[in-house]
Protein backbone atom coordinates (compact mmCIF):
# COMPACT_ATOMS: atom_id res chain seq x y z
CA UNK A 1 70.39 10.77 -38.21
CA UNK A 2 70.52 7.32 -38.24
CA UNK A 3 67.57 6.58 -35.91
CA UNK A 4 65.32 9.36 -38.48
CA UNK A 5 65.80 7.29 -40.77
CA UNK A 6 65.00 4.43 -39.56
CA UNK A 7 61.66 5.78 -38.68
CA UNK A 8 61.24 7.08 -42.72
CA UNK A 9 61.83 3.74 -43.90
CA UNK A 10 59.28 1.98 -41.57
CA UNK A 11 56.87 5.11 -42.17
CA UNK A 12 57.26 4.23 -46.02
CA UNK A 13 56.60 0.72 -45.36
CA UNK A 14 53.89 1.27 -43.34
CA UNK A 15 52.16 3.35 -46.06
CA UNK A 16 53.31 0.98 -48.68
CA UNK A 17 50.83 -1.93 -46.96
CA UNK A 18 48.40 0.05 -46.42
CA UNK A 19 48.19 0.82 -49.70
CA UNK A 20 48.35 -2.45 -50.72
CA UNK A 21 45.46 -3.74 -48.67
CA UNK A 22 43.15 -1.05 -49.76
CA UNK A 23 43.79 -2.36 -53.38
CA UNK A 24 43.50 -5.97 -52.76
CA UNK A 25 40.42 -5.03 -50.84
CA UNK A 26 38.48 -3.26 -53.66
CA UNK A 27 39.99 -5.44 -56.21
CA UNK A 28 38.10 -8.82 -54.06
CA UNK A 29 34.80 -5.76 -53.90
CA UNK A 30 34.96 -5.87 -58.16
CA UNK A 31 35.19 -9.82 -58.13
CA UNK A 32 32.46 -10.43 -56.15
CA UNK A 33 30.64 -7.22 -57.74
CA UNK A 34 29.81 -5.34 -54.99
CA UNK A 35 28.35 -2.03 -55.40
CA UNK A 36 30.66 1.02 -54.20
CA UNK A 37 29.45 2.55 -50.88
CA UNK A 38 30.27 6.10 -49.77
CA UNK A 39 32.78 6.16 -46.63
CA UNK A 40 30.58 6.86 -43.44
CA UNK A 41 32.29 10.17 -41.80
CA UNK A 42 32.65 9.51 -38.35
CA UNK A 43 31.24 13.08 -36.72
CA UNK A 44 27.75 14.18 -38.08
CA UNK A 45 27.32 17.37 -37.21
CA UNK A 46 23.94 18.24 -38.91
CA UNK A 47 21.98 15.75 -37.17
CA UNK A 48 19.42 16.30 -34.68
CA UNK A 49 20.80 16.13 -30.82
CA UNK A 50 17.45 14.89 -29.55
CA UNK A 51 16.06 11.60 -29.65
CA UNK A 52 14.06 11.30 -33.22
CA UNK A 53 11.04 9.93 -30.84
CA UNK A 54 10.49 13.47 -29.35
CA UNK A 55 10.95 15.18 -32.57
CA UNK A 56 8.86 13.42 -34.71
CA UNK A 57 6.82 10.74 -32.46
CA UNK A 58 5.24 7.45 -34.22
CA UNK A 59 2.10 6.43 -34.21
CA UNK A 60 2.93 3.27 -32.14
CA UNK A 61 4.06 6.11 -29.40
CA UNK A 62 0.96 7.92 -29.77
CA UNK A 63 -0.83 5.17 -29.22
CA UNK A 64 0.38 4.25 -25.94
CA UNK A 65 0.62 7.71 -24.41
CA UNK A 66 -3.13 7.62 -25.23
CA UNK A 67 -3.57 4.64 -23.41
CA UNK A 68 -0.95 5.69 -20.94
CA UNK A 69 -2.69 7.64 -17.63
CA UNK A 70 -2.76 10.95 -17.14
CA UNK A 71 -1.19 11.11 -14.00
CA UNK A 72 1.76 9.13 -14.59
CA UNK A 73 4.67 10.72 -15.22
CA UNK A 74 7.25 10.51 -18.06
CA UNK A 75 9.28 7.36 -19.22
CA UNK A 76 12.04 6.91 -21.31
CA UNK A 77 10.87 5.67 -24.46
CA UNK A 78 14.12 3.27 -25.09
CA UNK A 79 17.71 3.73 -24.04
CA UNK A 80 18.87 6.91 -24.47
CA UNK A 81 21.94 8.50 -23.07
CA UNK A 82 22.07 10.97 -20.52
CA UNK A 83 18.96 11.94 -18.53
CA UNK A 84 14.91 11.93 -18.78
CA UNK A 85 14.40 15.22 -20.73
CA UNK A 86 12.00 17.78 -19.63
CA UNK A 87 8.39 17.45 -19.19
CA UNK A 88 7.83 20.37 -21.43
CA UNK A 89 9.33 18.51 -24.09
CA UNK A 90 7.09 15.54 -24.12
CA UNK A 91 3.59 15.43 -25.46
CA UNK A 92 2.03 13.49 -23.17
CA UNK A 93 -1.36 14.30 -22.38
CA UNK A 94 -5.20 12.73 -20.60
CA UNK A 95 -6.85 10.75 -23.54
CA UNK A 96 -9.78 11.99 -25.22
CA UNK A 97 -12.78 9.38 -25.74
CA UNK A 98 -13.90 8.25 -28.92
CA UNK A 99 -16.65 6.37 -30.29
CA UNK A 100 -15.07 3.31 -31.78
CA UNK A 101 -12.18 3.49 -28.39
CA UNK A 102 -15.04 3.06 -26.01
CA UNK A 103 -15.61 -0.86 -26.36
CA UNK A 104 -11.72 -1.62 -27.05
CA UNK A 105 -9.94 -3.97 -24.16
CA UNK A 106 -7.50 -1.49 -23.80
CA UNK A 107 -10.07 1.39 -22.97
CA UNK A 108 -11.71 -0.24 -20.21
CA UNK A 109 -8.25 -1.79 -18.72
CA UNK A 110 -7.41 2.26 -18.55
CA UNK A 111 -11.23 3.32 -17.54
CA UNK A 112 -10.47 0.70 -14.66
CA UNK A 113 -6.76 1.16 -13.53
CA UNK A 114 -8.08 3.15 -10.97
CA UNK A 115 -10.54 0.96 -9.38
CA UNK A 116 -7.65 -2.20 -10.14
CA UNK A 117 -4.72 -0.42 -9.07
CA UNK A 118 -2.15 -2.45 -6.97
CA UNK A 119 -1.93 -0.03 -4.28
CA UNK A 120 -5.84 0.96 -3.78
CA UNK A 121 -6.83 -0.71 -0.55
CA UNK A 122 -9.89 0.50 -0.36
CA UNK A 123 -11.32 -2.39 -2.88
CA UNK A 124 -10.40 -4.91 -0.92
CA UNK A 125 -12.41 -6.29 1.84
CA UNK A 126 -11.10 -7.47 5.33
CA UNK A 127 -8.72 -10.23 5.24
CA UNK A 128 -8.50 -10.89 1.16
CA UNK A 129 -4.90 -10.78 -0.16
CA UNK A 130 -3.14 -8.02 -1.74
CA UNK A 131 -2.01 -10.14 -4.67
CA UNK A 132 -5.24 -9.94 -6.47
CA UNK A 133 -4.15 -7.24 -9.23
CA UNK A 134 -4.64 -7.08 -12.58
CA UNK A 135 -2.08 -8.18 -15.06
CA UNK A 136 0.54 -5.80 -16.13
CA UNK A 137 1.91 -5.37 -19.52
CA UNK A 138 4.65 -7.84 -20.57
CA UNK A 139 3.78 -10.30 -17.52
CA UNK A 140 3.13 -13.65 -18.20
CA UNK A 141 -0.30 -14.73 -16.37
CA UNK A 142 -0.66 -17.37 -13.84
CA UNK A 143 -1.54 -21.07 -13.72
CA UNK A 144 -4.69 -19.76 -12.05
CA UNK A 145 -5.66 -16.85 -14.43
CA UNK A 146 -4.81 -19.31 -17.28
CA UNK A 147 -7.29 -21.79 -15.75
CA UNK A 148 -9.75 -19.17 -15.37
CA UNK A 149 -9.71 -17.90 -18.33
CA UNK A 150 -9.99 -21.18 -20.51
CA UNK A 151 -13.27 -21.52 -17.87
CA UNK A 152 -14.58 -17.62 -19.43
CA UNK A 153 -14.02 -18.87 -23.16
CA UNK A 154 -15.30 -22.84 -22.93
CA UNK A 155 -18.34 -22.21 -20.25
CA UNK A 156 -21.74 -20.80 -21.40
CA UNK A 157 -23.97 -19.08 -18.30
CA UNK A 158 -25.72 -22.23 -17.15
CA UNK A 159 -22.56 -24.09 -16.83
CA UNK A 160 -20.90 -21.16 -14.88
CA UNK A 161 -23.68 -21.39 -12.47
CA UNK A 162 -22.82 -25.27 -11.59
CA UNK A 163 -19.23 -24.93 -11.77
CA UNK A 164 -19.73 -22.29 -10.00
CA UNK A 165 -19.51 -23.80 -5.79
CA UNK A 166 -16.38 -25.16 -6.75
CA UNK A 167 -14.49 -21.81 -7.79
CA UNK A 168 -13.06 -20.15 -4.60
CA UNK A 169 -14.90 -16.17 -3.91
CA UNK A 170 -10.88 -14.49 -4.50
CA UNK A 171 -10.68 -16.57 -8.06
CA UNK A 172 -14.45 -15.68 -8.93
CA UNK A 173 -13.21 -11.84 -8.09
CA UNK A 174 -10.32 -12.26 -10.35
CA UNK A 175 -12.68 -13.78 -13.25
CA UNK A 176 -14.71 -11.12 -12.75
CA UNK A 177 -11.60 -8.67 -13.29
CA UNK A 178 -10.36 -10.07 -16.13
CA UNK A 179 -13.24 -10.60 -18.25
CA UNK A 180 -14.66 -7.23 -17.36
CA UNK A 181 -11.43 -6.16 -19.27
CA UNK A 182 -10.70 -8.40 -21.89
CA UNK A 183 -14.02 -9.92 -22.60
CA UNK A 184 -16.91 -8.19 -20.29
CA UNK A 185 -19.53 -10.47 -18.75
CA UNK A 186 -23.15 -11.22 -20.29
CA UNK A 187 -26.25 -10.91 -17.66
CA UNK A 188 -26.51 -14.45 -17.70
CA UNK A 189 -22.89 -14.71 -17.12
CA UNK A 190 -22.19 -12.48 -14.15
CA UNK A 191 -25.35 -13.63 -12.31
CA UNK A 192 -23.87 -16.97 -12.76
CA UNK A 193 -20.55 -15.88 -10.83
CA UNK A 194 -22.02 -13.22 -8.65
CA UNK A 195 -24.80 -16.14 -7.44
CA UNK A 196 -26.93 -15.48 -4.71
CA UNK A 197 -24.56 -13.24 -2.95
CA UNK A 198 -24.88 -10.74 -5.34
CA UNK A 199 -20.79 -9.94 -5.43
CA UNK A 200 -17.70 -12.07 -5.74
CA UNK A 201 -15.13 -11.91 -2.39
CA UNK A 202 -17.33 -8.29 -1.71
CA UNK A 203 -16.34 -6.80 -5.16
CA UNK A 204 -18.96 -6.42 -8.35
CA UNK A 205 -17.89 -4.83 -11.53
CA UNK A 206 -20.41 -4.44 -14.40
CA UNK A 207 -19.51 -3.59 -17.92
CA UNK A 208 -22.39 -2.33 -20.31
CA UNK A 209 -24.03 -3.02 -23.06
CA UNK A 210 -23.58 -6.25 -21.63
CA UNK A 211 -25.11 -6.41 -18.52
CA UNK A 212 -26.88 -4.26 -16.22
CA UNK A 213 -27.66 -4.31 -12.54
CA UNK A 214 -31.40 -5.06 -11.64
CA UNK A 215 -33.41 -2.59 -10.10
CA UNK A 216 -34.10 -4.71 -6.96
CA UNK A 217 -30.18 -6.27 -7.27
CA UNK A 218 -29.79 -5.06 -3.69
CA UNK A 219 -32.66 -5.66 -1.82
CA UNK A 220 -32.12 -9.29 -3.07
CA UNK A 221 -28.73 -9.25 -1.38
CA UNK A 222 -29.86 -8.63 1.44
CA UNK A 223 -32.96 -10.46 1.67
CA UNK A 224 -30.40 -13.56 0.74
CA UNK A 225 -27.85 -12.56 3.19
CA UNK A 226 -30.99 -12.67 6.29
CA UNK A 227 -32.07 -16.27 4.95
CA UNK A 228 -28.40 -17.73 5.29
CA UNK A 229 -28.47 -18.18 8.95
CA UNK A 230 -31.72 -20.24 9.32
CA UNK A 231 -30.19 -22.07 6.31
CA UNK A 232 -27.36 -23.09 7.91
CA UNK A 233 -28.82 -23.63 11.29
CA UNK A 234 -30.80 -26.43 9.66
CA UNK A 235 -28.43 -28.53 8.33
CA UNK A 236 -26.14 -30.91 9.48
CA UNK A 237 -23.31 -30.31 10.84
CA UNK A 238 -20.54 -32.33 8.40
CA UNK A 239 -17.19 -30.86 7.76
CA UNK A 240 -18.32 -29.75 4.30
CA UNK A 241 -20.92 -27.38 6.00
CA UNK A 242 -18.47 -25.92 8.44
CA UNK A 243 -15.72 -25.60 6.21
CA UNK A 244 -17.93 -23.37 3.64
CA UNK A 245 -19.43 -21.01 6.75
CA UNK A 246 -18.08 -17.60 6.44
CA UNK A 247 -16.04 -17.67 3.45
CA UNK A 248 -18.18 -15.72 1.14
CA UNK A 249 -18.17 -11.96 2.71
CA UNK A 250 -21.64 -11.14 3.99
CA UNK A 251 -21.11 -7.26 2.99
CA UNK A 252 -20.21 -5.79 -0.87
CA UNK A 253 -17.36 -3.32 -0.55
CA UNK A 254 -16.99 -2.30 -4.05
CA UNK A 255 -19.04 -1.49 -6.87
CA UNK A 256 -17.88 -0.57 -10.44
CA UNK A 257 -20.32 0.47 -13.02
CA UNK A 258 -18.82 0.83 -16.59
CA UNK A 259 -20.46 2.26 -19.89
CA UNK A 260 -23.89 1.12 -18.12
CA UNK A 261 -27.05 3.07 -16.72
CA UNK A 262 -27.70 3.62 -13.07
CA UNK A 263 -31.05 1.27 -12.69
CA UNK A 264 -31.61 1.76 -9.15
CA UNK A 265 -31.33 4.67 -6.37
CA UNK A 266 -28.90 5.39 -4.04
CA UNK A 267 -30.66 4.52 -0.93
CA UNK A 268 -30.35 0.91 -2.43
CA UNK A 269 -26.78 1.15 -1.93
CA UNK A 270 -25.66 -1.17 1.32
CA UNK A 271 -22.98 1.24 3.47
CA UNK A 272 -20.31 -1.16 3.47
CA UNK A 273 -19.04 0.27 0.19
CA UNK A 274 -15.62 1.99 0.53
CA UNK A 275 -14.87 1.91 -3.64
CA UNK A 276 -17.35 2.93 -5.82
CA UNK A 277 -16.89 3.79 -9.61
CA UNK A 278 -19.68 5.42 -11.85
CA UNK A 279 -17.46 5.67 -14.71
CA UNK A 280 -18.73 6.61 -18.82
CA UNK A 281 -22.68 6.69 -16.92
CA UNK A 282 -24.88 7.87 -20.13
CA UNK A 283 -27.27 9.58 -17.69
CA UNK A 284 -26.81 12.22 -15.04
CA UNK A 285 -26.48 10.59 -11.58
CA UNK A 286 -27.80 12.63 -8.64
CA UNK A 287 -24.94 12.51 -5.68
CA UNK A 288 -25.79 14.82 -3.28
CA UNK A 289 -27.44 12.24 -1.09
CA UNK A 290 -24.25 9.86 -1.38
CA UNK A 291 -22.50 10.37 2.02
CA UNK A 292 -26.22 9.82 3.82
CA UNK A 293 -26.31 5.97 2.34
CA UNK A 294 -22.20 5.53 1.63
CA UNK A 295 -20.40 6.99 4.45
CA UNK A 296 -17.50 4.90 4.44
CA UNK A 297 -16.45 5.55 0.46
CA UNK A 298 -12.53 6.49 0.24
CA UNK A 299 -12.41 5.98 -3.58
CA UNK A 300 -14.96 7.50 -5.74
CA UNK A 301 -14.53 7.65 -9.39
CA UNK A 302 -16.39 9.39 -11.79
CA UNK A 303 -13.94 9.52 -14.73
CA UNK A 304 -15.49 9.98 -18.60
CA UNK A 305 -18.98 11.35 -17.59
CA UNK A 306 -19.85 13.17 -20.71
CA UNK A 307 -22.55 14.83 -18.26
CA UNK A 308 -20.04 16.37 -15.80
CA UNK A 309 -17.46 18.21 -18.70
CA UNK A 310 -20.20 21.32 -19.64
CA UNK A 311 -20.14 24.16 -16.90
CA UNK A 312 -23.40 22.78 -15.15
CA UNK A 313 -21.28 19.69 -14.55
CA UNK A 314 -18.33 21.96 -13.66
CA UNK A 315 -20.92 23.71 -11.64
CA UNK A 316 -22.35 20.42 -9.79
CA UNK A 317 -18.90 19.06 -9.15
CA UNK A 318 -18.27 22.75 -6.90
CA UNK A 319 -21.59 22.91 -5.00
CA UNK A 320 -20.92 19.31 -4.31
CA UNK A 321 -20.61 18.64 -0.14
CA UNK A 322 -17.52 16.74 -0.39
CA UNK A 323 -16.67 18.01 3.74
CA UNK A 324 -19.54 15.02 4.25
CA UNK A 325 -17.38 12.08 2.46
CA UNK A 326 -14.86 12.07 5.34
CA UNK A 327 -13.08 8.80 4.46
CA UNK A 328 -12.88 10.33 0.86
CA UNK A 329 -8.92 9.67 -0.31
CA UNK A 330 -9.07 8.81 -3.72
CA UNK A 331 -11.29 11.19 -6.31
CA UNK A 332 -11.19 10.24 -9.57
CA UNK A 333 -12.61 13.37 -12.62
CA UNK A 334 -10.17 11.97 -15.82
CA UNK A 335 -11.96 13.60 -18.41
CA UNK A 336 -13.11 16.21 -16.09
CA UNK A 337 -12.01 19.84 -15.96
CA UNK A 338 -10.40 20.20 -12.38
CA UNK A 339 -10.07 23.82 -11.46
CA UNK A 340 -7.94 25.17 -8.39
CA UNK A 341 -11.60 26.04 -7.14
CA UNK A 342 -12.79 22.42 -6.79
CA UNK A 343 -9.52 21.63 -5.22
CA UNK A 344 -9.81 23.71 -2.64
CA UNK A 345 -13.46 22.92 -1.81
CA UNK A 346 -12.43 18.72 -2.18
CA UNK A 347 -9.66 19.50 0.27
CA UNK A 348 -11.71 22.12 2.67
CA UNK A 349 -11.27 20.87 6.31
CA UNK A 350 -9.17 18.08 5.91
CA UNK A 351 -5.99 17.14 7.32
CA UNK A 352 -4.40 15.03 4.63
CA UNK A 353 -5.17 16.19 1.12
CA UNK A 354 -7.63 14.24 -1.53
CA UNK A 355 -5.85 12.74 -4.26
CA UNK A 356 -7.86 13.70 -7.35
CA UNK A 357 -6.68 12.14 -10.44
CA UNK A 358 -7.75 13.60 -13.87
């Protein structure tokens, strides 16, 4: 009995502060005339269990699974406990073109992942370095691509062209990369860069309305690449000379066209390409001749060709001979409609399945 009471008393005086805190507490709330607030109850039970972003998505979200690829799979948005939730949940789907999307920087950085991509070999000639990406988002550029860039914004065409020997083939390449992105080249401007070659380090990427490829663009490349030899054969032999021999790539290995008419044939075409990306062409391109003159191609991308979506497209894309493009690994149809039929015929006869993206 003693020991119960004990614990009464110190219950009592337990309550007895308590109490008296909570009233010195509000009674410091009146001086300083703070408004009342309702007490927060700590369980919510009428609250949604999913995140709010899946429910009800912003437009900020919209926005980048718009920009986000189509065959990339599902992020987590932020931190949210417990595990990804289901794909069916998620609205993610390929972006749809639009009119006033078309000549946005972030349009043509996803028109071109493809072609960029980290892990595409096939754009990259013999012996260049795999380092030569394009900048991801939330990475802070280089020293280089800094340098490069103030060069894009300060240079006009003519100056390109005599600054031009002094820029290494890899750094004209990335130049080319990032202002075909960010700020696409002019004619004057990209013949400046490309220069006689025709190509930077054996890559060429043109972005329309801007620029277009001459007709004769290729027959000029090679006529140039047949007059180097007697060139160099005639002068002297200083360590200048000897130290510039060979380092521009005699061959082009990839070609990107972007938002710009086909102005030549394919029989132009050199058959050192292994990349080549006819992407948003306003005019129907005839392919059927394309293993004949590119037999090496492992990446072909003909994403956004409003010409290839009605069923003659559909139609053109089935009767295609893809059994002919045997070094064919990458196909790229985003914005296409890719049936289980076309799959089967892309895949007929091969050992290791074409990845198509779309």
């Amino acid at each position: 009995m003693p020991h119960e009471d004990a614990n009464e008393t110190s219950r009592q005086v337990n309550n007895i502060l308590r109490n008296l805190r909570g009233e010195h507490f509000r009674h410091s709330r009146n001086v300083q005339r703070v408004q009342a607030s309702l007490p927060t109850p700590l369980h919510v039970n009428n609250l949604p269990t999913l995140p709010i972003n899946l429910i009800y998505p912003s437009a900020e979200d919209g926005k980048q699974n718009a920009a986000a690829p189509s065959w990339h799979h599902y992020t987590r948005p932020g931190r949210v406990a417990g595990p990804d939730p289901p794909r069916s949940w998620t609205t993610l789907s390929s972006p749809k073109i639009k009119e006033a999307d078309i000549n946005s920087p972030a349009w043509r950085k996803h028109a071109l992942d493809l072609v960029f991509s980290t892990g595409n070999a096939s754009v990259r000639p013999p012996g260049t370095s795999a380092s030569l990406r394009s900048l991801q988002t939330g990475e802070f550029p280089t020293l280089a691509l800094l340098s490069l860039h103030v060069i894009r914004m300060e240079c006009s065409g003519y100056e390109l062209a005599e600054i031009k020997p002094y820029i290494p083939p890899h750094l004209r390449r990335v130049l080319m990369r990032h202002s075909a992105i960010n700020c696409p080249l002019s004619q004057i401007e990209l013949n400046a860069i490309c220069g006689e070659e025709g190509h930077a380090d054996g890559e060429l990427v043109v972005v329309g309305p801007h620029a277009t490829l001459r007709s004769d663009h290729f027959r000029r490349i090679h006529s140039s690449t047949e007059s180097v030899p007697e060139e160099c054969a005639a002068e002297e032999s200083t360590w200048d000379s000897l130290a510039t021999q060979g380092s521009e790539p005699s061959a082009l290995f990839s070609l990107t066209l972007l938002s710009t008419p086909l102005t030549f044939t394919l029989n132009n075409l050199p058959p050192t390409i292994t990349c080549l990306a006819l992407i948003n062409i306003p005019k129907p391109v005839s392919l059927q001749r394309l293993p004949l003159y590119c037999p090496l191609v492992s990446l072909l991308d003909l994403s956004y060709n409003s010409w290839l979506i009605p069923a003659s497209g559909e139609k053109l894309l089935q009767d295609y001979p893809w059994t002919k493009l045997r070094y064919l690994k990458v196909l790229g149809l985003r914005g296409c409609q890719v049936t289980s039929t076309l799959l089967s015929q892309v895949n007929r006869g091969r050992w290791d399945d074409v990845d198509v993206v779309h």
